[in-house]
Protein backbone atom coordinates (compact mmCIF):
# COMPACT_ATOMS: atom_id res chain seq x y z
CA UNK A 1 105.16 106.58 90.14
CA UNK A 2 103.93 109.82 89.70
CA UNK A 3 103.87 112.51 92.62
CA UNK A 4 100.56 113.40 94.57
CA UNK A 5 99.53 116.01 96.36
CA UNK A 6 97.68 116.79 99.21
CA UNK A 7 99.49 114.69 102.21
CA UNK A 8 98.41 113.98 105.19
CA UNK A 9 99.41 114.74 108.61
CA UNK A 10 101.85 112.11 109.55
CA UNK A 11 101.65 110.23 113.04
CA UNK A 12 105.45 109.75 112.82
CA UNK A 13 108.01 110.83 110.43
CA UNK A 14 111.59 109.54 109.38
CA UNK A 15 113.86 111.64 107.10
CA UNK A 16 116.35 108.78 105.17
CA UNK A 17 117.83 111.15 102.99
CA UNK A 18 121.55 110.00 102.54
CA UNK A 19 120.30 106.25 103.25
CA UNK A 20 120.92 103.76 100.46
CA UNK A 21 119.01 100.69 99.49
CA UNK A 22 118.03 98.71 100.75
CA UNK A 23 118.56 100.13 104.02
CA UNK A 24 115.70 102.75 103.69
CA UNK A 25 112.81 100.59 102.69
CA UNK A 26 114.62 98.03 106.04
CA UNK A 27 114.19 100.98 108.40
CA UNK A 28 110.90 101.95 107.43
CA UNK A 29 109.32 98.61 107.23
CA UNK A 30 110.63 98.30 110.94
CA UNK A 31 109.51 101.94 111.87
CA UNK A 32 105.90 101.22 110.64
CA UNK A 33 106.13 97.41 112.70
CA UNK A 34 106.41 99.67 115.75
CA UNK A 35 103.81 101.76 114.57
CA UNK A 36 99.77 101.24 115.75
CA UNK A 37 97.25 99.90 113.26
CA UNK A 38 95.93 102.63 110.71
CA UNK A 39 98.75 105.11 111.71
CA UNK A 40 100.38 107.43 108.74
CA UNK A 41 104.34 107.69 107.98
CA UNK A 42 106.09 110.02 106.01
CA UNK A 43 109.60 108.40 104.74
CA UNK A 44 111.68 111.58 103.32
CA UNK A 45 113.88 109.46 100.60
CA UNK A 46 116.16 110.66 97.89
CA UNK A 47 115.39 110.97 94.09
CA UNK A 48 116.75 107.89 91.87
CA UNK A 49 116.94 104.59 93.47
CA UNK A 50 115.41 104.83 96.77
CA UNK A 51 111.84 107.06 95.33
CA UNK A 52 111.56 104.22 92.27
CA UNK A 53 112.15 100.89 94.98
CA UNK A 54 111.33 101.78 98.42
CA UNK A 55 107.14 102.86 97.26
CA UNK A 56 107.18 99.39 95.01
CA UNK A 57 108.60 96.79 97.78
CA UNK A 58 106.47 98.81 100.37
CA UNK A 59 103.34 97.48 98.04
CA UNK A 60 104.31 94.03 97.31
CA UNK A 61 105.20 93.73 101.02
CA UNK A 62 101.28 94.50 101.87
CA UNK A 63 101.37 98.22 102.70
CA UNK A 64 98.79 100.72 101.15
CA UNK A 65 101.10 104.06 99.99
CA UNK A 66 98.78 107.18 100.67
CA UNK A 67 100.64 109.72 98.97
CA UNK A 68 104.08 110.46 97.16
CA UNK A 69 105.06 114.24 97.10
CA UNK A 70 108.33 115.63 95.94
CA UNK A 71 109.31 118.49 97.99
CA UNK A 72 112.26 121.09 97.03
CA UNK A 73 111.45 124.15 99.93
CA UNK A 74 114.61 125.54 100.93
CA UNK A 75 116.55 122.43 100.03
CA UNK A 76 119.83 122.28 98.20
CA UNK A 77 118.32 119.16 96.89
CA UNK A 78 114.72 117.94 96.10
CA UNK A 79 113.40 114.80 97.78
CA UNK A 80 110.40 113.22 97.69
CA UNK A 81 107.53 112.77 100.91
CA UNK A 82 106.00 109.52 100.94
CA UNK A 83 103.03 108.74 102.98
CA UNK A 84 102.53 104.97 103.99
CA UNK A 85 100.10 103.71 106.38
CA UNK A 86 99.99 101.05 108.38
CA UNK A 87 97.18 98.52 108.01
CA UNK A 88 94.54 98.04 110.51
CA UNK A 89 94.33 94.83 110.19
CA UNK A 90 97.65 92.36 110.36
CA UNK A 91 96.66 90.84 106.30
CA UNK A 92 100.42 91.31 105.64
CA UNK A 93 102.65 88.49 103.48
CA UNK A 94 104.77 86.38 105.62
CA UNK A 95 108.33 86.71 105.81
């Protein structure tokens, strides 16, 4: 997946740096089932493992990725920002 610019303002954000997989795609698939219809999330996640699963199984599990940004301001290490909305409409897979 190759990064994107120009992000959005988030409605909510959730920083899972430090969170292995497949806890952070778990805790943002709840986060966003909080969520309202059509809001935007920004998931801080790690380089490696959790930026090449958490954007794929966040597709296949019906929800529309707005923007992928890595982001290396003032941080000992570079992460990545990824923007994920929730869908207006409730069209998601079941379970």
């Amino acid at each position: 997946m190759s990064p994107q610019t120009n992000l959005g303002t988030p409605d909510t954000q959730l920083d899972l740096r430090g969170t292995p997989c497949p806890l952070n795609f778990v805790r943002t698939k709840l986060q966003l089932e909080k969520m309202a219809p059509g809001s935007l999330l920004e998931v801080w996640l790690d380089a490696g493992e959790p930026i090449e699963q958490v954007p794929d199984s966040l597709k296949m599990a019906g929800y529309p990725i707005e923007g992928l940004e890595e982001s290396s301001k003032g941080e000992d290490e570079p992460f990545f920002r990824l923007q994920v909305r929730r869908p207006k409409t409730e069209n998601l897979p079941s379970p």
